[in-house]
Protein backbone atom coordinates (compact mmCIF):
# COMPACT_ATOMS: atom_id res chain seq x y z
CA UNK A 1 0.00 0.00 0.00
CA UNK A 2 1.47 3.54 -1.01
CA UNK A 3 0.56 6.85 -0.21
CA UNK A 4 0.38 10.35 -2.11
CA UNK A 5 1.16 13.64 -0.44
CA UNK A 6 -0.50 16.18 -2.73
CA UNK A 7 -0.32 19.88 -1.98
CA UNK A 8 -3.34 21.89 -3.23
CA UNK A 9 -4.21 25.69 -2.18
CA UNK A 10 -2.31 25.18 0.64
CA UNK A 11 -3.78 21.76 1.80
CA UNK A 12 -2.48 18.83 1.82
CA UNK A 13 -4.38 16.04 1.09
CA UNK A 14 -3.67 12.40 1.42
CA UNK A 15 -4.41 9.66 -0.94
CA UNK A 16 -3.72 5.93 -0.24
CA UNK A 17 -3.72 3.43 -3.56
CA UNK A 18 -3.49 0.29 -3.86
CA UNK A 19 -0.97 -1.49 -6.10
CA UNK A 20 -2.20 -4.78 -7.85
CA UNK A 21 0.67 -7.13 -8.16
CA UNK A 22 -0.81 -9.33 -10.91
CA UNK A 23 0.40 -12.81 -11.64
CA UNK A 24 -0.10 -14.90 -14.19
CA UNK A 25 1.50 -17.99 -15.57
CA UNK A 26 3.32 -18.35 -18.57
CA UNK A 27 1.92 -21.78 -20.79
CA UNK A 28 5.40 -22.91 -22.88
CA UNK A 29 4.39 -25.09 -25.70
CA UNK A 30 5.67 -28.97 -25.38
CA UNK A 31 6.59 -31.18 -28.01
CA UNK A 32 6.65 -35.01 -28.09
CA UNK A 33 10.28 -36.52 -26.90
CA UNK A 34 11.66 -38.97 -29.40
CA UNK A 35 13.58 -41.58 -27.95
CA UNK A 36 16.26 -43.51 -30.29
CA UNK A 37 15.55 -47.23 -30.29
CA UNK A 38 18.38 -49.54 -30.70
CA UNK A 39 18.46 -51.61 -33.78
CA UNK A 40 19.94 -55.05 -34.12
CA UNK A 41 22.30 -55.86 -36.89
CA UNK A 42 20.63 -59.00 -37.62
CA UNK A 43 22.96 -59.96 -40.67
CA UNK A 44 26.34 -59.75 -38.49
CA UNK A 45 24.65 -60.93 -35.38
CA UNK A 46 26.27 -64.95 -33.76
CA UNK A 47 23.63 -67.27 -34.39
CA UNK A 48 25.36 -70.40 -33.48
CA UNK A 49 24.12 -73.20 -31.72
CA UNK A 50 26.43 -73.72 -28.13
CA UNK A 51 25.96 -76.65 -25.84
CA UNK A 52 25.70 -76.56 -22.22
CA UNK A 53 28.60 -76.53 -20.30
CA UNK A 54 28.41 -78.75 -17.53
CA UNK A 55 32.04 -80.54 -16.64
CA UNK A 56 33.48 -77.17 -14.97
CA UNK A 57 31.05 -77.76 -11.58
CA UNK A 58 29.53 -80.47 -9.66
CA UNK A 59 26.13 -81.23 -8.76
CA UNK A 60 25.01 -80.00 -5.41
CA UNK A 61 25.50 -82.39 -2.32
CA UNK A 62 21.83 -81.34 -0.81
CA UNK A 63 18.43 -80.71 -1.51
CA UNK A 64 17.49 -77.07 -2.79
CA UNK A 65 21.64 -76.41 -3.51
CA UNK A 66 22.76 -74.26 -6.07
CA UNK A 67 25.66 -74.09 -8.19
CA UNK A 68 25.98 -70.17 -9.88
CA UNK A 69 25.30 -68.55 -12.72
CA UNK A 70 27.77 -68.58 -15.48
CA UNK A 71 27.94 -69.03 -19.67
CA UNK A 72 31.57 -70.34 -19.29
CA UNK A 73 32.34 -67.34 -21.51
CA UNK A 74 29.65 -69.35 -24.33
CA UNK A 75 27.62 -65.93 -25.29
CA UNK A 76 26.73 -64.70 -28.57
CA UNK A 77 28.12 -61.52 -29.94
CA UNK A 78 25.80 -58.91 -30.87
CA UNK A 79 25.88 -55.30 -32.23
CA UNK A 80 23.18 -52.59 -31.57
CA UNK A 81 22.62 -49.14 -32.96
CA UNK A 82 20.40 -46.01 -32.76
CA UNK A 83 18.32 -44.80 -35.03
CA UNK A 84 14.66 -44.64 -35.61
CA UNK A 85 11.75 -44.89 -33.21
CA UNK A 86 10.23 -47.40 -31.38
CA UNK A 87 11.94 -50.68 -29.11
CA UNK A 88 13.88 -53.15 -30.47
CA UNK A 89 13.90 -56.20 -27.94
CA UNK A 90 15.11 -60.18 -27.41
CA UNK A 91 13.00 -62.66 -26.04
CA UNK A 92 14.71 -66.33 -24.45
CA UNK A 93 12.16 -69.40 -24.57
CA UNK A 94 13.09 -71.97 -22.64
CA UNK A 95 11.61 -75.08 -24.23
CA UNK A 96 10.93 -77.18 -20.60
CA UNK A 97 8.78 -77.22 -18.26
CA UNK A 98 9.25 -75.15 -14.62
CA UNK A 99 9.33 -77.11 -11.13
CA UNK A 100 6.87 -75.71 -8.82
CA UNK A 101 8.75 -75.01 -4.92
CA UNK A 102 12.07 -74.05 -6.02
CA UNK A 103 13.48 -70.93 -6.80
CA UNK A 104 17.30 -70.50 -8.32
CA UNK A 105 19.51 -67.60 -7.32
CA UNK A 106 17.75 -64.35 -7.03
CA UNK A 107 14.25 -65.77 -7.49
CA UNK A 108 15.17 -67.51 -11.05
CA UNK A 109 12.60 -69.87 -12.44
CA UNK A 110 13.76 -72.99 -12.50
CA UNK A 111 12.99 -76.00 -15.26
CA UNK A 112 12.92 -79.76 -15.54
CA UNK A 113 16.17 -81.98 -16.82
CA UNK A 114 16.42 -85.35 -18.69
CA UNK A 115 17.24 -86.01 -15.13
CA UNK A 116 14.41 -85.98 -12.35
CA UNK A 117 15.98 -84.42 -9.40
CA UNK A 118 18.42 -82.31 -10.92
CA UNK A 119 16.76 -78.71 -11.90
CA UNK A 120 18.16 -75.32 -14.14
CA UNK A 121 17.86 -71.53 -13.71
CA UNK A 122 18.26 -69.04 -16.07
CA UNK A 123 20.04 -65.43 -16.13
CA UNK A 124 19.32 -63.75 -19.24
CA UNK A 125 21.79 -60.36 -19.85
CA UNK A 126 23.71 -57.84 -21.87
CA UNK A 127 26.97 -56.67 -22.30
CA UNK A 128 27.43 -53.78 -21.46
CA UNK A 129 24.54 -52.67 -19.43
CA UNK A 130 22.32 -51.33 -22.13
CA UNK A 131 19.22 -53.00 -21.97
CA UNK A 132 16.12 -52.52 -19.78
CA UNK A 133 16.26 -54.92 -17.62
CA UNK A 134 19.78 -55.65 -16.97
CA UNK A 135 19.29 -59.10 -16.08
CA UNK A 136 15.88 -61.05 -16.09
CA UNK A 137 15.28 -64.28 -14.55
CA UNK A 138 11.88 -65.38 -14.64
CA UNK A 139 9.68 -65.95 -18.28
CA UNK A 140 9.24 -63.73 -20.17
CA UNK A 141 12.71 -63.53 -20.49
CA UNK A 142 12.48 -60.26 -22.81
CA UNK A 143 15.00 -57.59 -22.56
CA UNK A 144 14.35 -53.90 -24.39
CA UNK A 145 17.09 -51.52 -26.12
CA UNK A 146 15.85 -47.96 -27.00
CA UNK A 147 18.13 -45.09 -27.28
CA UNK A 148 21.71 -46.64 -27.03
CA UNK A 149 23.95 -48.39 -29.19
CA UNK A 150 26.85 -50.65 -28.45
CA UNK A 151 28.44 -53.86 -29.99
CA UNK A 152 28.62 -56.19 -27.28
CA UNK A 153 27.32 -59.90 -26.02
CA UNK A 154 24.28 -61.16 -25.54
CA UNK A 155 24.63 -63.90 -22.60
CA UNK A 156 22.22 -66.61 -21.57
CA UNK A 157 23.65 -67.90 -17.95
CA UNK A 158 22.69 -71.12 -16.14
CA UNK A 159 23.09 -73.05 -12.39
CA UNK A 160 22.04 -76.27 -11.76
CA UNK A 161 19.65 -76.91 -8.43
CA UNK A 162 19.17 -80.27 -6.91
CA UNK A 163 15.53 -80.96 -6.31
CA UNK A 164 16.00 -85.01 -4.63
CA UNK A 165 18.09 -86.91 -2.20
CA UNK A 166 17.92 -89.87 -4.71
CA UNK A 167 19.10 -88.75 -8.18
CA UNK A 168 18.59 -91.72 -10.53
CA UNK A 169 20.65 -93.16 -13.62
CA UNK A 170 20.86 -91.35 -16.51
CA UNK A 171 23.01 -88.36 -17.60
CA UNK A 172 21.84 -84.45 -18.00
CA UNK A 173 20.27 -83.13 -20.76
CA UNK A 174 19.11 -79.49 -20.18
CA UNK A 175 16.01 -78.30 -21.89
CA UNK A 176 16.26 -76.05 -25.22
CA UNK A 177 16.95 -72.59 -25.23
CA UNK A 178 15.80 -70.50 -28.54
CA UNK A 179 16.07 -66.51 -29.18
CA UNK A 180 14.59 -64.54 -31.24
CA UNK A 181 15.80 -60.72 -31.83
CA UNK A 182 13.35 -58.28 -33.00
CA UNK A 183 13.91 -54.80 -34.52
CA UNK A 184 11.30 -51.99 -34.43
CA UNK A 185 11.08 -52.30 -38.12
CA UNK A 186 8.74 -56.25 -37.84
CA UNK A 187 12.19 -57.70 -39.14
CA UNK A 188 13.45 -60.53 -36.76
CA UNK A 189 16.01 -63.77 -36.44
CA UNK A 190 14.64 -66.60 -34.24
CA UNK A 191 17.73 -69.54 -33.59
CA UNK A 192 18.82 -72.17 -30.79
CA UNK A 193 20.90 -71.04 -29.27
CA UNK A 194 21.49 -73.68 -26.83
CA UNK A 195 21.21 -77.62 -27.09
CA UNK A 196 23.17 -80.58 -26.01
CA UNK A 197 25.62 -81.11 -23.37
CA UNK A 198 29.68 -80.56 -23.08
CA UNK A 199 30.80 -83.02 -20.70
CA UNK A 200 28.80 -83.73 -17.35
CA UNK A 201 28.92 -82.71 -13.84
CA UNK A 202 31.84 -83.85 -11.77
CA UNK A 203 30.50 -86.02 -9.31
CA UNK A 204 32.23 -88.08 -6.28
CA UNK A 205 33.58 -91.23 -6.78
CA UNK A 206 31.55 -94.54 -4.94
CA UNK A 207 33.53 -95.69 -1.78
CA UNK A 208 34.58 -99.14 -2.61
CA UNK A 209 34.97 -102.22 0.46
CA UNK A 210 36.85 -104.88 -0.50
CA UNK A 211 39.15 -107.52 0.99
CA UNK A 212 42.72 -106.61 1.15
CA UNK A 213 43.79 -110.58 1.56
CA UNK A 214 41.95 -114.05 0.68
CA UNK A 215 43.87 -116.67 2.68
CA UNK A 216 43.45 -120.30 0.85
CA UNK A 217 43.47 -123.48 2.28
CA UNK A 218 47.33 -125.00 2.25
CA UNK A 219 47.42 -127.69 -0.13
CA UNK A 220 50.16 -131.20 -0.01
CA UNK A 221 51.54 -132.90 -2.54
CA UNK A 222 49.34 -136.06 -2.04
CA UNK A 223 46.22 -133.85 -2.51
CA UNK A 224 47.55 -132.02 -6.19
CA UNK A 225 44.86 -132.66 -8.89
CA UNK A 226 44.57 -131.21 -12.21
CA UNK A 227 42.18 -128.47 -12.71
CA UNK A 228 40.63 -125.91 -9.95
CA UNK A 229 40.90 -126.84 -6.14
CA UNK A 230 40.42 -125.17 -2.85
CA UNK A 231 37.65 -122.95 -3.48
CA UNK A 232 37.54 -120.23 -1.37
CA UNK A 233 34.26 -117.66 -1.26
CA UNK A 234 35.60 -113.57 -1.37
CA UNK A 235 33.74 -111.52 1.27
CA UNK A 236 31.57 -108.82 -0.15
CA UNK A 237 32.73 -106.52 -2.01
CA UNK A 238 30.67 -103.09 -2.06
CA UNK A 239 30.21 -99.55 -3.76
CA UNK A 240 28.62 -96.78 -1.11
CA UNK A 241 27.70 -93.25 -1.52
CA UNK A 242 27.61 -93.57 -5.66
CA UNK A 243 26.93 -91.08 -7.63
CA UNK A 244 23.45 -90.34 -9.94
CA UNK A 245 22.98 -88.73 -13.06
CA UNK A 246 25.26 -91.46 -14.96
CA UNK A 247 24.46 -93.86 -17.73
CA UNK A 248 26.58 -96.92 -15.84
CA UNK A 249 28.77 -97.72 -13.64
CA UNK A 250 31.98 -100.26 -14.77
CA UNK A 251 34.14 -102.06 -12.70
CA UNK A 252 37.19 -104.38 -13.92
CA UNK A 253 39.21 -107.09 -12.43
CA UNK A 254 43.06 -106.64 -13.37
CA UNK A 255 45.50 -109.61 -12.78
CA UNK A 256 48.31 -107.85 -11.26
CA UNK A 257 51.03 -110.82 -12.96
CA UNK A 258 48.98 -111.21 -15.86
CA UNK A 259 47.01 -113.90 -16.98
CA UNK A 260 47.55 -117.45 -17.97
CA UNK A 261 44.00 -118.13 -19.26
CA UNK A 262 42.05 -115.05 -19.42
CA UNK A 263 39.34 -116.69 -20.88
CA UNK A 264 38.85 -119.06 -18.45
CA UNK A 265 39.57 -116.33 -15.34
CA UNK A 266 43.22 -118.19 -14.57
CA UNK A 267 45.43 -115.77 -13.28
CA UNK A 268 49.48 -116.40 -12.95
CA UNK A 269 51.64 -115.45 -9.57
CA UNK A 270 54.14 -114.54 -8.06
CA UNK A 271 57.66 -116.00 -9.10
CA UNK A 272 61.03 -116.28 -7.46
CA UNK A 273 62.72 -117.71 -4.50
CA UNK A 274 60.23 -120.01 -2.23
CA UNK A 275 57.60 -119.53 -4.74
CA UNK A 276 55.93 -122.57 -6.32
CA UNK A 277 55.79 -123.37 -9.89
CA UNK A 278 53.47 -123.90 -12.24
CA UNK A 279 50.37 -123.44 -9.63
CA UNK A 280 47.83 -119.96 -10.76
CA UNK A 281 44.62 -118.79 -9.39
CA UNK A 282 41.68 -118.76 -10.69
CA UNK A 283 39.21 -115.98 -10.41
CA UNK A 284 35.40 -117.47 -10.37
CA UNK A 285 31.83 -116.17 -10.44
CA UNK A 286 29.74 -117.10 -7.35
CA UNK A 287 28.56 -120.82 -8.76
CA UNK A 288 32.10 -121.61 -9.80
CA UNK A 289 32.02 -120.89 -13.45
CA UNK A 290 35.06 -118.94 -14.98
CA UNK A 291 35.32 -115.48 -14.76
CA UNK A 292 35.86 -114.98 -18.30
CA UNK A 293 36.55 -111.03 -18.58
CA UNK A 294 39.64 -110.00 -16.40
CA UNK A 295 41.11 -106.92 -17.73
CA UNK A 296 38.15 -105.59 -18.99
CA UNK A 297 35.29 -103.41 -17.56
CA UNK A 298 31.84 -105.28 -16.60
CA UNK A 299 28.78 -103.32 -16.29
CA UNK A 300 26.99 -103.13 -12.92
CA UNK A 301 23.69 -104.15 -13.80
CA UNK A 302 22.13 -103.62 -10.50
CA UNK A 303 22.83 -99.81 -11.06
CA UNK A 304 19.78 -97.29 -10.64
CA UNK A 305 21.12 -93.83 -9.40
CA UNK A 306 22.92 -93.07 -6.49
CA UNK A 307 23.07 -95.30 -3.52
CA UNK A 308 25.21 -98.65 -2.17
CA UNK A 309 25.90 -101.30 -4.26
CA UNK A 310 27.08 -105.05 -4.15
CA UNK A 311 28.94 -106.28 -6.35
CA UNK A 312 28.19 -110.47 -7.37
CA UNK A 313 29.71 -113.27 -5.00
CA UNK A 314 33.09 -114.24 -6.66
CA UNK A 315 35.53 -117.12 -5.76
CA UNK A 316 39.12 -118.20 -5.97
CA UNK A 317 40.87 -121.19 -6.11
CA UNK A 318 44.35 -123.43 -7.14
CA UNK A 319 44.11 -124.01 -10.87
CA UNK A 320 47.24 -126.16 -12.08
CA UNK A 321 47.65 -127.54 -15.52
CA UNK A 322 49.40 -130.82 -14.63
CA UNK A 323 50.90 -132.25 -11.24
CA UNK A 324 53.84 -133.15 -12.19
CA UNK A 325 55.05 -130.02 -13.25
CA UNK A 326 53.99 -128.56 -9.62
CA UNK A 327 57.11 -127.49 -7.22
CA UNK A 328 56.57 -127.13 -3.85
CA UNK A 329 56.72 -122.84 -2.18
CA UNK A 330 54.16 -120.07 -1.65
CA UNK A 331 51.21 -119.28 -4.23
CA UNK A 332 50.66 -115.20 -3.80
CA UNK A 333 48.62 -113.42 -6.76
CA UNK A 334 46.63 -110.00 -6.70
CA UNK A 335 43.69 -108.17 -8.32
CA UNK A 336 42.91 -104.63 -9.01
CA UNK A 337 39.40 -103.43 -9.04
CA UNK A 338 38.86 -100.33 -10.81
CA UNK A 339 35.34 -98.71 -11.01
CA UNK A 340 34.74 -96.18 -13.90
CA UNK A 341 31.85 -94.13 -14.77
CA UNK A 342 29.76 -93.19 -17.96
């Protein structure tokens, strides 16, 4: 509020105003922002088919374990540029079916194996940090580009959960993974880009009981016949703790001094001072038939997944050729028992 002094025939007079501030808003005009969309370059981009990975980790020793996330540096190179309008995206299908109560690393989805009990995650991702998401780990496993280019990697990452206790025969086949690019233009380029398996897990070895020493009845000069004598039964020999997720399990019999009839499970031994000559051992199934494949690897057939395992009953016994070729001294031979795994 202001006021006047005014001077008039010798009066002064007084006169108060008012001052209206007015206010009033400006409207600026807006236009619409264009954003630069990313565009794939379909005709240079890796399209190749990679398998899975799987020898460089193990599976996981309990139930609801995890191994981690990684491509084993198997990713698919990919360059993106700006230009245009619109979003240019990728989209992962994973061609299996998701296990309900299990969750991988940071809440991934995680699908069905060839092998029930053993499950798979998914981290889907860029390189460099470009898209929007960075990383996605649940279906749809879309990513978006808009606005930046870059020539980098586009990365599909796995881990491996373990769902059972009992993991059964049979080694792992992940499920198919396909992706499909598509530019803001309708074009697009669909391809597997995972199938198949490198190697398998590395897995722990069964713990194998066997007898270190078979003691045979001593046998005299007036009891010698030709052929197999002295039977003697082996104690039980077992595989614990074996692995699942393989095809088979082998084992072999070596004959530490070789064989004298192989085919007929005869095995030669030990020579030298105050050994006897001319007596072997033979190496026998259960019922006393030959064992007929030393050096070479048998399949367990009892084999289902992991779990303890017997091996069959086996014997040994004398085997000499003829009597009179006999000389009297110690009879010592050996086996090796390897078990392998497919």
């Amino acid at each position: 509020m202001q006021y006047t002094i005014f001077n008039h025939n010798g009066k002064k007079t007084f006169r108060r105003t008012t001052i209206l501030r007015l206010f009033a808003a400006i409207g600026m005009a807006t236009s619409p922002v264009i954003v630069s969309a990313t565009t794939f370059d379909l005709s240079a981009a890796d399209t190749s088919t990679k398998p899975y990975i799987l020898s460089n980790t193990g599976i996981p020793a309990q139930v609801g374990g995890k191994t981690w996330f990684d491509d084993w540096g198997q990713n698919w190179s990919l360059k993106v540029s700006g230009g245009g309008s619109g979003t240019a995206y990728a989209e992962v299908t994973i061609n299996g079916q998701e296990v309900a109560g299990f969750t991988g690393d940071d809440g991934a989805t995680v699908y069905k194996t060839s092998t029930p009990g053993i499950g798979i995650a998914y981290q889907v991702t860029y390189r460099p940090d470009v898209s929007t998401p960075i990383k996605v780990f649940n279906p749809p496993f879309r990513l978006d580009f808009s606005g930046a280019g870059a020539g980098g990697f586009f990365i599909v990452r796995y881990e491996l959960i373990r769902l059972t206790d009992f993991l059964p025969a049979g080694q792992i086949v992940p499920p198919t993974v396909t992706v499909t690019y598509h530019n803001p233009d309708g074009t697009s380029k669909t391809f597997t880009a995972r199938s198949g398996t490198s190697g398998q897990p590395k897995y722990t070895a069964c713990t194998i009981t066997a007898p270190k020493e078979i003691k045979l009845p001593t046998l005299y000069g007036k009891d010698l016949v030709n052929g197999v004598q002295g039977e003697t039964s082996v104690p039980k020999i077992s595989l614990t703790n074996c692995p699942g997720a393989m095809d088979s399990i082998n084992y072999k019999f070596t004959a530490t001094y070789g064989t004298h009839d192989a085919a007929n499970g005869v095995m030669k031994a030990q020579t030298g001072n105050d050994y006897a000559k001319n007596v072997y051992i033979r190496f026998m199934n259960g019922d006393n038939t030959p064992y007929n494949q030393l050096n070479s690897p048998k399949k367990l057939t009892s084999y289902i997944g992991s779990g303890n395992y017997d091996l069959p009953d086996f014997k040994v016994g004398y085997f000499i050729d003829d009597i009179n070729t006999v000389t009297a001294g110690k009879v010592n031979s050996a086996l090796q028992l390897d078990v392998t795994y497919n």
